[in-house]
Protein backbone atom coordinates (compact mmCIF):
# COMPACT_ATOMS: atom_id res chain seq x y z
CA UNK A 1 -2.16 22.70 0.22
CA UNK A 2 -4.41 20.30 -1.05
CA UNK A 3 -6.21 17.32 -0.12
CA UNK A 4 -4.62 14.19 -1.99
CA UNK A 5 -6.56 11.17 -3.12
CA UNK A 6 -4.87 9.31 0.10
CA UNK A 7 -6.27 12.20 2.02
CA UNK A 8 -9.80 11.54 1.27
CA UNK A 9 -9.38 7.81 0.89
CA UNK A 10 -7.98 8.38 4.50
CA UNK A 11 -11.14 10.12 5.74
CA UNK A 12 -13.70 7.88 3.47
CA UNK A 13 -12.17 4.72 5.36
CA UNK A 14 -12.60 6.44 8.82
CA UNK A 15 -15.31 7.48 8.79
CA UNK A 16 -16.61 4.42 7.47
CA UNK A 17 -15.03 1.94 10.10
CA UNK A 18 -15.73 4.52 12.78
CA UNK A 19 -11.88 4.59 13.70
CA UNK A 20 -9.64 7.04 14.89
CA UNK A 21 -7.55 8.99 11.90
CA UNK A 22 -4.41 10.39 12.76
CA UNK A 23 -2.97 12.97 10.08
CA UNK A 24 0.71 13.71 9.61
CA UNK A 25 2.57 16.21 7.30
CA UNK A 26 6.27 16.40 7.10
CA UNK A 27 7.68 19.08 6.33
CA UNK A 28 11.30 19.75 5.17
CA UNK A 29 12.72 22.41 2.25
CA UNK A 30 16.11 22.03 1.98
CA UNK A 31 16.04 25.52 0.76
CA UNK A 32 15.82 26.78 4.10
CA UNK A 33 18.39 24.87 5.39
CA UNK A 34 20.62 26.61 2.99
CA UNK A 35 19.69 30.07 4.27
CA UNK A 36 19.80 29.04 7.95
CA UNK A 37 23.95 28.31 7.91
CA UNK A 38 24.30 31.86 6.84
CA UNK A 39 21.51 33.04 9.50
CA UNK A 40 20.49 30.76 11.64
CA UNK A 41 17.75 33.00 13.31
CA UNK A 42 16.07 33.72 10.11
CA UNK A 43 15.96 30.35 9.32
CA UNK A 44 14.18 29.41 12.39
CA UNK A 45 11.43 32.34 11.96
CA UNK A 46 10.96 30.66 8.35
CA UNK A 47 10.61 27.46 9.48
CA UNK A 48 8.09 27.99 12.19
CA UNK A 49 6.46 30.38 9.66
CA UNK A 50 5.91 27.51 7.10
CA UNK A 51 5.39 25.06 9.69
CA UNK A 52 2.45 27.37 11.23
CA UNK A 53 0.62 28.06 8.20
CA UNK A 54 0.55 24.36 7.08
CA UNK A 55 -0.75 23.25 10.71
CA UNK A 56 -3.48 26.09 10.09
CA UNK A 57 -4.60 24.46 6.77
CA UNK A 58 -4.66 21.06 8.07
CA UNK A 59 -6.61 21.61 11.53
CA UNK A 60 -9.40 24.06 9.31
CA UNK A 61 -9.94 20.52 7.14
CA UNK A 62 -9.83 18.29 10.43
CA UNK A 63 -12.57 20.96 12.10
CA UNK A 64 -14.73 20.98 8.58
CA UNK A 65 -14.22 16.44 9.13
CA UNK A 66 -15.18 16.86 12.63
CA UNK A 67 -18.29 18.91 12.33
CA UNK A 68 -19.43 15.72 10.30
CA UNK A 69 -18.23 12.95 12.80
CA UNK A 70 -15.08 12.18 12.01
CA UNK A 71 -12.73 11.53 15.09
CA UNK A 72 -9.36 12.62 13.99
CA UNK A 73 -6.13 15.06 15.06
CA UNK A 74 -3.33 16.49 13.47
CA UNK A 75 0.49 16.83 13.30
CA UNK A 76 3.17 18.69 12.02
CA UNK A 77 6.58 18.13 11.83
CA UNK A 78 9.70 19.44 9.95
CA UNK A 79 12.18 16.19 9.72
CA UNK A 80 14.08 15.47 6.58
CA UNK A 81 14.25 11.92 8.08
CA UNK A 82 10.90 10.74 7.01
CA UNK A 83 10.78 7.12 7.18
CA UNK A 84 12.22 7.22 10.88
CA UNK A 85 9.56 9.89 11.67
CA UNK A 86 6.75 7.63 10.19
CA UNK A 87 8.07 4.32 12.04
CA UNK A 88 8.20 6.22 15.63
CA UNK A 89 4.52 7.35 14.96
CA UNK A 90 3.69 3.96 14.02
CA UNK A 91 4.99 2.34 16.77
CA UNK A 92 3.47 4.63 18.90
CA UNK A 93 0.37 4.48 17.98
CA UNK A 94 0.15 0.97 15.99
CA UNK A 95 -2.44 2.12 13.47
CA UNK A 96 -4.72 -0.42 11.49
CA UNK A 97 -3.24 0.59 8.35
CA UNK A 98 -0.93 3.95 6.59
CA UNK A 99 -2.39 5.14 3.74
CA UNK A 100 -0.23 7.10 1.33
CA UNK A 101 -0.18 8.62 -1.70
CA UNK A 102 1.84 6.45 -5.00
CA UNK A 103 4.79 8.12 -5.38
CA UNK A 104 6.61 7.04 -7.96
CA UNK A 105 10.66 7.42 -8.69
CA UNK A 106 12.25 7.49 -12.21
CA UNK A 107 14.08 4.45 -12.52
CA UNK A 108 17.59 6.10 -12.61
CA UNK A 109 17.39 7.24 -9.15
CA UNK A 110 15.77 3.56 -8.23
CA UNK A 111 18.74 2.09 -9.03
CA UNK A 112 21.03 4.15 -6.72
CA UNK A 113 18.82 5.09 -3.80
CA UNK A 114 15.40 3.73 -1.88
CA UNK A 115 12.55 5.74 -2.32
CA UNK A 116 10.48 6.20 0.76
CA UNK A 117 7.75 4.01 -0.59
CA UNK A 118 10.60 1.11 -0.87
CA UNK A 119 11.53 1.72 2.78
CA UNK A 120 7.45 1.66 3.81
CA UNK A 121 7.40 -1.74 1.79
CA UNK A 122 10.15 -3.52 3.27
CA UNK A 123 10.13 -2.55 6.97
CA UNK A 124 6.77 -0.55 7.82
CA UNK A 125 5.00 -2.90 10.70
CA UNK A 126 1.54 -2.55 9.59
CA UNK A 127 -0.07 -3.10 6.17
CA UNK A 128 0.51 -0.16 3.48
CA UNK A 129 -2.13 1.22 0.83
CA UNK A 130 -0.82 3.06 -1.94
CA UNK A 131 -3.44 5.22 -3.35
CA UNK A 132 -3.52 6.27 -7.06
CA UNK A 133 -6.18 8.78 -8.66
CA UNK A 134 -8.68 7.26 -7.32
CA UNK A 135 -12.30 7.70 -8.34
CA UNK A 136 -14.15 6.62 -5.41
CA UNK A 137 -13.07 7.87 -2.29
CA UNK A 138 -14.29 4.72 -0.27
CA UNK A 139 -13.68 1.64 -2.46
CA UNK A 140 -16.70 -0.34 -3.54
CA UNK A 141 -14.68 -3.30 -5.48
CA UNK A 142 -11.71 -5.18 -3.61
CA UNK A 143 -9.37 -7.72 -5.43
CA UNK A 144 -6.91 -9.84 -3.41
CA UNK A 145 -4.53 -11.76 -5.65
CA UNK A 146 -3.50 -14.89 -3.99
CA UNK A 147 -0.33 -16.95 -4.53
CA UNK A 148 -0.81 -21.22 -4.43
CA UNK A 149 2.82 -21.61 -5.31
CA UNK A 150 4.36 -21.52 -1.81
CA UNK A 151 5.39 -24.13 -0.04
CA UNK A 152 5.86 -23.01 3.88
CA UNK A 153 2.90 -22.95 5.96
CA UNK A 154 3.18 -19.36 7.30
CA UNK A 155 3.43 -18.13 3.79
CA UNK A 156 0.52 -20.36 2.67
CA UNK A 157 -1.39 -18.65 5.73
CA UNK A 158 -0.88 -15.49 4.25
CA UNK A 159 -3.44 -16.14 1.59
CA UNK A 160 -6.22 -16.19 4.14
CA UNK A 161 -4.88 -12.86 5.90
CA UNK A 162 -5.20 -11.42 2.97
CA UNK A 163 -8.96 -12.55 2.38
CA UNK A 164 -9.49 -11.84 5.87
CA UNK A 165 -8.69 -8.41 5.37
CA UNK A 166 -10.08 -8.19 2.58
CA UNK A 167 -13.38 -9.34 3.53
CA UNK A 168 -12.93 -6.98 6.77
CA UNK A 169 -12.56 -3.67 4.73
CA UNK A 170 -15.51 -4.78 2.34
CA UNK A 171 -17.67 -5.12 5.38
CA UNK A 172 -17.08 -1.84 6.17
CA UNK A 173 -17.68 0.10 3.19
CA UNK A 174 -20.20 -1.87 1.65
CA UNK A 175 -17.74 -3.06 -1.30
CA UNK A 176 -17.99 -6.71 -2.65
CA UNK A 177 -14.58 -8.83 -2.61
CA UNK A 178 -12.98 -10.65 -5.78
CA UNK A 179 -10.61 -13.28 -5.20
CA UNK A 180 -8.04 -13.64 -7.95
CA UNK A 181 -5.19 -16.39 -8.71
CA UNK A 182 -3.02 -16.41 -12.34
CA UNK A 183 -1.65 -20.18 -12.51
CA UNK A 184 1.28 -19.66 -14.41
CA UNK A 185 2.89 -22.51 -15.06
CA UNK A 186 5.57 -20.53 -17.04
CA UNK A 187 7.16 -19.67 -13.48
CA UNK A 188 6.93 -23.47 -12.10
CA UNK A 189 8.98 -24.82 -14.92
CA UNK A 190 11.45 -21.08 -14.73
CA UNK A 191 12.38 -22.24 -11.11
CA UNK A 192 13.41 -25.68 -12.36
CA UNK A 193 15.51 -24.29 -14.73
CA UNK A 194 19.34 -25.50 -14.05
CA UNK A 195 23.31 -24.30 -15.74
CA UNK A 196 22.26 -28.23 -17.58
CA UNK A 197 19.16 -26.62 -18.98
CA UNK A 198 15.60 -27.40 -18.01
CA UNK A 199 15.04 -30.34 -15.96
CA UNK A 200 12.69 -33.19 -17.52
CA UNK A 201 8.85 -32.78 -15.98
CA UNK A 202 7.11 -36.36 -16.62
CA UNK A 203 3.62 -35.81 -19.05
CA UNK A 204 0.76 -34.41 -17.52
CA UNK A 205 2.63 -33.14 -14.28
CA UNK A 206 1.18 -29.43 -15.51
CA UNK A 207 -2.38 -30.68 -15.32
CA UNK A 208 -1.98 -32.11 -12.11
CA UNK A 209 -0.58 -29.03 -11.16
CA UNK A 210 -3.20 -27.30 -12.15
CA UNK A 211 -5.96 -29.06 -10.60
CA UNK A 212 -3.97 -29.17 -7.56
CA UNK A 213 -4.06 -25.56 -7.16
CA UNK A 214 -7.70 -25.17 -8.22
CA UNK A 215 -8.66 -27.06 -5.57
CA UNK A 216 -6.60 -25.38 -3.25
CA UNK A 217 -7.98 -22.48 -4.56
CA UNK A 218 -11.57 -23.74 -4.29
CA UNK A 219 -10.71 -24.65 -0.35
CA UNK A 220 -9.89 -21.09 0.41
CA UNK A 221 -12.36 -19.29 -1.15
CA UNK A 222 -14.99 -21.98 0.67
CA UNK A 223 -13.31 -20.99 3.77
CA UNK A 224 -14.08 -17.00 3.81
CA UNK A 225 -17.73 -17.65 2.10
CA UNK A 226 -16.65 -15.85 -1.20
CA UNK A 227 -19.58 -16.48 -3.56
CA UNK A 228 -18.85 -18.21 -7.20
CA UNK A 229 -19.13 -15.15 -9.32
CA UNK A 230 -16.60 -13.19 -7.06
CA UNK A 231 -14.03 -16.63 -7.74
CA UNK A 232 -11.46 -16.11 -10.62
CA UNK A 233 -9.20 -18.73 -11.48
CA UNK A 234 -7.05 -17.19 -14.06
CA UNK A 235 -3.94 -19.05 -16.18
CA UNK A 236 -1.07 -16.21 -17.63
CA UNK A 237 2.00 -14.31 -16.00
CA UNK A 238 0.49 -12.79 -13.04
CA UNK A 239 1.88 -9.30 -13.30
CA UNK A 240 -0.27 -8.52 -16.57
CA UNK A 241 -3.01 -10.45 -16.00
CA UNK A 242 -4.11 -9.23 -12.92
CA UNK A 243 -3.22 -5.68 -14.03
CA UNK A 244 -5.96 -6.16 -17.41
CA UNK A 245 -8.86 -7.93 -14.84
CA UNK A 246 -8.37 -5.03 -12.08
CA UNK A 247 -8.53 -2.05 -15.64
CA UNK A 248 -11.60 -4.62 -17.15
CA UNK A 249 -13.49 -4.74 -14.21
CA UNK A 250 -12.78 -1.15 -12.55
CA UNK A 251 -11.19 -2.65 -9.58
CA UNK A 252 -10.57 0.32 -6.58
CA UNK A 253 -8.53 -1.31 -4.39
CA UNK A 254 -5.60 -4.23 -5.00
CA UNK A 255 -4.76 -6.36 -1.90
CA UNK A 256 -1.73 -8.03 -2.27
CA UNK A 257 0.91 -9.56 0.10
CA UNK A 258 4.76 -9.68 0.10
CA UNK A 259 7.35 -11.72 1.98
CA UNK A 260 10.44 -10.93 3.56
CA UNK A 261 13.20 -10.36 1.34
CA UNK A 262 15.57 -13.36 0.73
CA UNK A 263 18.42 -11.28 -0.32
CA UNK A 264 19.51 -7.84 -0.50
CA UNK A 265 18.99 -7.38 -3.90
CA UNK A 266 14.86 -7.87 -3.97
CA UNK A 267 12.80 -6.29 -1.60
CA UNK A 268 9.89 -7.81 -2.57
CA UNK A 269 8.32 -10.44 -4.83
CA UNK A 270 8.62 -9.47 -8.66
CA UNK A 271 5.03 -9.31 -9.32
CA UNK A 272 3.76 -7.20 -6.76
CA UNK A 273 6.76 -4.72 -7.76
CA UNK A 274 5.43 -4.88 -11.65
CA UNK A 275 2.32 -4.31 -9.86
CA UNK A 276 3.19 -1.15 -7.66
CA UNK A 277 5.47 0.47 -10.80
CA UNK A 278 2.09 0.32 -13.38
CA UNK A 279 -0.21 0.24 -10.38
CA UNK A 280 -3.89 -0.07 -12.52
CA UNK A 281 -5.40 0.96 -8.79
CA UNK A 282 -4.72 1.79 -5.43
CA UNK A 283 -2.66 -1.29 -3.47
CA UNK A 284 -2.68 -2.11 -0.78
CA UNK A 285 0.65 -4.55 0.93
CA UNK A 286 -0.12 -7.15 4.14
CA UNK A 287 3.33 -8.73 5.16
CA UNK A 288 2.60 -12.27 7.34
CA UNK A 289 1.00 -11.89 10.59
CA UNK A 290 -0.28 -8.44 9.80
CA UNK A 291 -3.83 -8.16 9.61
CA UNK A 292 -5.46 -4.84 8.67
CA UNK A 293 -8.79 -6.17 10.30
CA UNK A 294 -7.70 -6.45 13.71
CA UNK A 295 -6.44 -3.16 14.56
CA UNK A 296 -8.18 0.12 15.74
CA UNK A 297 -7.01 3.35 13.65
CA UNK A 298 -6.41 5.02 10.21
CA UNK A 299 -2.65 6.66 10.33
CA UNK A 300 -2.40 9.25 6.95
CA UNK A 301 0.76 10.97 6.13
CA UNK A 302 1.69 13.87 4.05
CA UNK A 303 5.22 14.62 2.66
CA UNK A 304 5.97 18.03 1.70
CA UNK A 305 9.29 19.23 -0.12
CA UNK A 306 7.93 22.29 -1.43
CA UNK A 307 10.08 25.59 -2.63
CA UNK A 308 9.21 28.88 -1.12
CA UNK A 309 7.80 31.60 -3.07
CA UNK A 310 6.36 34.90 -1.75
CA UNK A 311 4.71 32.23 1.22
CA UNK A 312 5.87 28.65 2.02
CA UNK A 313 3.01 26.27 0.02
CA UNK A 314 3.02 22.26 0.21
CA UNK A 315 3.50 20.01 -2.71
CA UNK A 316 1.29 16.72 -1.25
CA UNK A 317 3.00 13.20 -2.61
């Protein structure tokens, strides 16, 4: 039972924006569940046991937030279902943002099953922040990596929702917003690869590109008053490149966005997977027509999977 970098990122953010902060643990052993076919009223005494002394733990650090402003509650609740848990409380109560601690899978169970964090990405309804080892518990430098090649307006829109947020959460806690975009022109002429081999582009198409998309780039960053220094037009893969500026520059928070999946086989774009695997920072996903700015409270969860010893103790991911 202890408090997790998303756990005071959580409370940093709150307190900061004033908002409400809602606190969730699940709880589930699977230990228990074992012992509870052979005795099914010991296993209920356990689990309220366990369940008790982790509600306890989490209302003494609410009380010790409180006594310093905070508005927040608590809840605990022993599901093995998580991700249908955490999308009833979210509907519910249709917080600005879940914060979470990274928890990352080895890629052998990847392949066969969905991590939680893959579920969160792909069908959560409001933006998700993944928080790492964070130094600072409220950021004070925000990146938002942008993406010029897309072609559809309500993807193109994206970009400013992300800026938008970006901006939002810097006004908050006092942090000062980069604006990133790699032009990679690597991945242009990939995508016009066909079985017939690459398809001819006419000389100086990749300038024109180029300049195309600084411009572009230019036009949004005029449009949410981001000053010069804070602009960085990049050119390299994306997935690296933003990675080494966010290490170089000690970047706290990563805004990215991600798009619905085409097909079943990618959940989301390549990049911002590379990008949540070797995570440099905390991330944090906006899907199209969310908008982290615009709603009204914090929602934090807690998963637990502990095994018992001599008392029930939580393992925070």
């Amino acid at each position: 039972m202890q408090r997790t970098p998303a756990f005071e990122r959580a409370v940093a953010l709150a307190r900061a924006g004033g908002e409400h902060l809602r606190i969730v643990a699940l709880d589930y052993i699977r230990a228990l569940d074992v012992m509870g076919v052979f005795d099914p009223s010991a296993l209920t005494v356990l689990r309220q046991s366990y369940l008790q002394i982790h509600r306890l733990w989490l209302e003494d650090q609410a009380a010790q937030e409180r006594t310093r402003g905070l508005d927040c509650s608590v809840e605990v609740l022993w599901t093995n279902r998580r991700f249908d848990a955490i999308s009833a409380f979210i509907k519910t109560t249709q917080p600005r943002m879940l914060i979470k601690d990274v928890h990352h899978e080895p890629l052998f169970a990847r392949i066969f099953s969905t991590p939680l964090d893959w579920h969160l990405l792909r069908d959560c309804a409001c933006p998700v922040q993944f928080v790492t080892d964070a130094l600072h518990p409220l950021p004070g430098k925000l990146l938002v990596a942008v993406n010029l090649y897309r072609y559809e307006e309500a993807e193109l829109k994206l970009n400013d929702t992300l800026v938008r947020t970006a901006s939002s959460l810097a006004k908050q806690c006092r942090a000062s917003v980069h604006v990133l975009y790699s032009d990679d022109w690597s991945a242009f002429y990939a995508a016009n690869v066909t079985l017939l081999g690459a398809l001819p582009i006419e000389t100086g198409f990749h300038e024109a590109l180029s300049e195309g998309h600084a411009e572009a780039f230019a036009s949004l960053c005029e449009r949410h008053a981001i000053p010069s220094e804070c602009r960085h037009f990049l050119t390299g893969t994306p997935q690296p490149t933003i990675s080494a500026f966010a290490r170089e520059n000690d970047i706290d928070l990563l805004i990215m966005g991600t798009l619905p999946r085409r097909s079943l086989e990618r959940i989301i774009g390549n990049t911002a997977e590379s990008l949540l695997l070797h995570a440099p920072c905390s991330v944090l996903i906006v899907k199209p027509g969310e908008d982290a700015s615009q709603a009204s409270s914090l929602f934090s969860v807690k998963k637990s999977t502990a095994m018992p010893r001599t008392f029930p103790t939580t393992r925070d991911l």
